[in-house]
C-alpha atoms as a PDB file:
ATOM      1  CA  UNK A   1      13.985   5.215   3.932  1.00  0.00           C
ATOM      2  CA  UNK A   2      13.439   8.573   4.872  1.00  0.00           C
ATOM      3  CA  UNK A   3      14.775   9.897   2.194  1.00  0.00           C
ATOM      4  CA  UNK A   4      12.676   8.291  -0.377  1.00  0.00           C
ATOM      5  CA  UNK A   5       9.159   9.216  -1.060  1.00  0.00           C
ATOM      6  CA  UNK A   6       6.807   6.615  -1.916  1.00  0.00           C
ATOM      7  CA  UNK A   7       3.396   7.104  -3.582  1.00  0.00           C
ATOM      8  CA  UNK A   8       0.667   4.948  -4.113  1.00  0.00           C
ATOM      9  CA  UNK A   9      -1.751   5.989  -6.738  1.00  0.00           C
ATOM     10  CA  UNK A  10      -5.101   6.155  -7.181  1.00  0.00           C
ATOM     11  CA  UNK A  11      -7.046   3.103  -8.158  1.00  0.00           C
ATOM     12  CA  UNK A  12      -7.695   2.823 -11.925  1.00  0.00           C
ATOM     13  CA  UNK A  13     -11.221   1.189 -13.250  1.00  0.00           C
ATOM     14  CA  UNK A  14      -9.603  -1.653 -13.631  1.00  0.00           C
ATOM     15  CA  UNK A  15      -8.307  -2.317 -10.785  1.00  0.00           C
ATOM     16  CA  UNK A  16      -4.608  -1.933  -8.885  1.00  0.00           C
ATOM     17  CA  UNK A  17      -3.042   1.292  -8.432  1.00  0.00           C
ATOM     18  CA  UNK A  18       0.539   2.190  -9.531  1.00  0.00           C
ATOM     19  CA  UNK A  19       3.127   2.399  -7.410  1.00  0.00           C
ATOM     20  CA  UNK A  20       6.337   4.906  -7.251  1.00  0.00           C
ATOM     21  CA  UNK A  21       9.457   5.192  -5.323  1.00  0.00           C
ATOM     22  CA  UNK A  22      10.984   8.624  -5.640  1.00  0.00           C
ATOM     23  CA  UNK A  23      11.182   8.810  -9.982  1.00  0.00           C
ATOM     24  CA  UNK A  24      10.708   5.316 -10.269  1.00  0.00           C
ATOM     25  CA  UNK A  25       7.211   3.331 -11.490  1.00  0.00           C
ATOM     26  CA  UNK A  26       7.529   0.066  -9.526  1.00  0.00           C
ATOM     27  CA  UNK A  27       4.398  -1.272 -11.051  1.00  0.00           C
ATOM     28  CA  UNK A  28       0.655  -2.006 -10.426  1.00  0.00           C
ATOM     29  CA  UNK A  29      -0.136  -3.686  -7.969  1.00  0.00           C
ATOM     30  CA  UNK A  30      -3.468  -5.665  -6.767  1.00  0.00           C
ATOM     31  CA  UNK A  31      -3.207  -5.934  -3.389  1.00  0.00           C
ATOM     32  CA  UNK A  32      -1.733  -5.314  -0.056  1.00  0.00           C
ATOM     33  CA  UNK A  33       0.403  -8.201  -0.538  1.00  0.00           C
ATOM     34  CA  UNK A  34       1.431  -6.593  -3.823  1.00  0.00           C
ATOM     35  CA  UNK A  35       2.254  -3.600  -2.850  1.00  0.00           C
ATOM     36  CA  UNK A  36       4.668  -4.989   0.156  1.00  0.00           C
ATOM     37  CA  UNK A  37       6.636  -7.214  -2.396  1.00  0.00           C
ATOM     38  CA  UNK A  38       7.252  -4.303  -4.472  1.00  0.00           C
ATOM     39  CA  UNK A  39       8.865  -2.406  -1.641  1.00  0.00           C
ATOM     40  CA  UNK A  40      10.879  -5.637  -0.555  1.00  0.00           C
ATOM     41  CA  UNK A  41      12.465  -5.850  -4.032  1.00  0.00           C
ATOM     42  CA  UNK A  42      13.021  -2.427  -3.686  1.00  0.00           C
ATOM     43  CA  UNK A  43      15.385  -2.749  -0.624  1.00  0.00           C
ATOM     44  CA  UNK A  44      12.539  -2.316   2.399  1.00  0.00           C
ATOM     45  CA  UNK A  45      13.506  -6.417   3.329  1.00  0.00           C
ATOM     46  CA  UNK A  46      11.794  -7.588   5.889  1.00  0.00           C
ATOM     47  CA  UNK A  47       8.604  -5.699   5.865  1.00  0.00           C
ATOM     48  CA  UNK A  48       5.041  -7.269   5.926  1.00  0.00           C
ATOM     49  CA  UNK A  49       1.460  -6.046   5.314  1.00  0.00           C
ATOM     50  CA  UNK A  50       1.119  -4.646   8.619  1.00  0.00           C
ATOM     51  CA  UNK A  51       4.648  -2.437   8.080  1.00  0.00           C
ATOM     52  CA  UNK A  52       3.416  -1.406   5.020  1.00  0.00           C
ATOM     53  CA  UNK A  53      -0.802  -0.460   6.510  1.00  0.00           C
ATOM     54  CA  UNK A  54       1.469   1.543   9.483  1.00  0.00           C
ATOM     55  CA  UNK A  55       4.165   3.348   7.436  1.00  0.00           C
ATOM     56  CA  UNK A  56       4.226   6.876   7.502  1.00  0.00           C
ATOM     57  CA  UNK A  57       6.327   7.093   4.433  1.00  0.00           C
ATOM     58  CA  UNK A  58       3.447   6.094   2.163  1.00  0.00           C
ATOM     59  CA  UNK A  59       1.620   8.839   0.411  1.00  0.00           C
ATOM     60  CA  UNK A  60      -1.422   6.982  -0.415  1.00  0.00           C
ATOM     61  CA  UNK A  61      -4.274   9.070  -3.127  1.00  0.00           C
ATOM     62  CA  UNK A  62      -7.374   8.542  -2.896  1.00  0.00           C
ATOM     63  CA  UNK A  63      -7.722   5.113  -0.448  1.00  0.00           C
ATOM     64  CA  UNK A  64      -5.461   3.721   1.922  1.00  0.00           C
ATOM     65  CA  UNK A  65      -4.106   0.471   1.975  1.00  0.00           C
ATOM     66  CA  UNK A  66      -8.086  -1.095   1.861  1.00  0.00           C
ATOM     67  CA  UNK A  67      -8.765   0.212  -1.595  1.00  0.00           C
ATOM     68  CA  UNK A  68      -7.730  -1.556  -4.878  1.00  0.00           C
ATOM     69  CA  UNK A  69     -10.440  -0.721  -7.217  1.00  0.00           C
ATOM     70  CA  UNK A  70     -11.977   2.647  -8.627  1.00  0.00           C
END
């Protein structure tokens, strides 16, 4: 995992905030819980919300993991 650099974007007007691994758009997603399925399909199995609120590899813009709306 330390290879890959994952980004969580700011939250759009909307609501949910796009997420990227490396060159790769995962999605939107809504939530925390969101967000950790995402990175499960994308090969971080076994993680949960609290992996995901403590990770160090998650570049997250403008909010952490409590902010889902703009």
């Amino acid at each position: 995992m330390s290879e890959r650099r994952v980004i969580v974007y700011p939250p759009s007007g909307t609501g949910g905030r796009r997420v990227r691994i490396d060159e790769r758009i995962l999605g939107t997603a809504y939530s925390l819980h969101d967000l950790t399925v995402f990175l499960r399909n994308a090969g971080l199995t076994g993680w949960d919300e609290l992996d995901v609120v403590e990770s160090e590899w998650i570049e997250w813009h403008e909010g952490g993991p409590e902010v889902w709306r703009g």
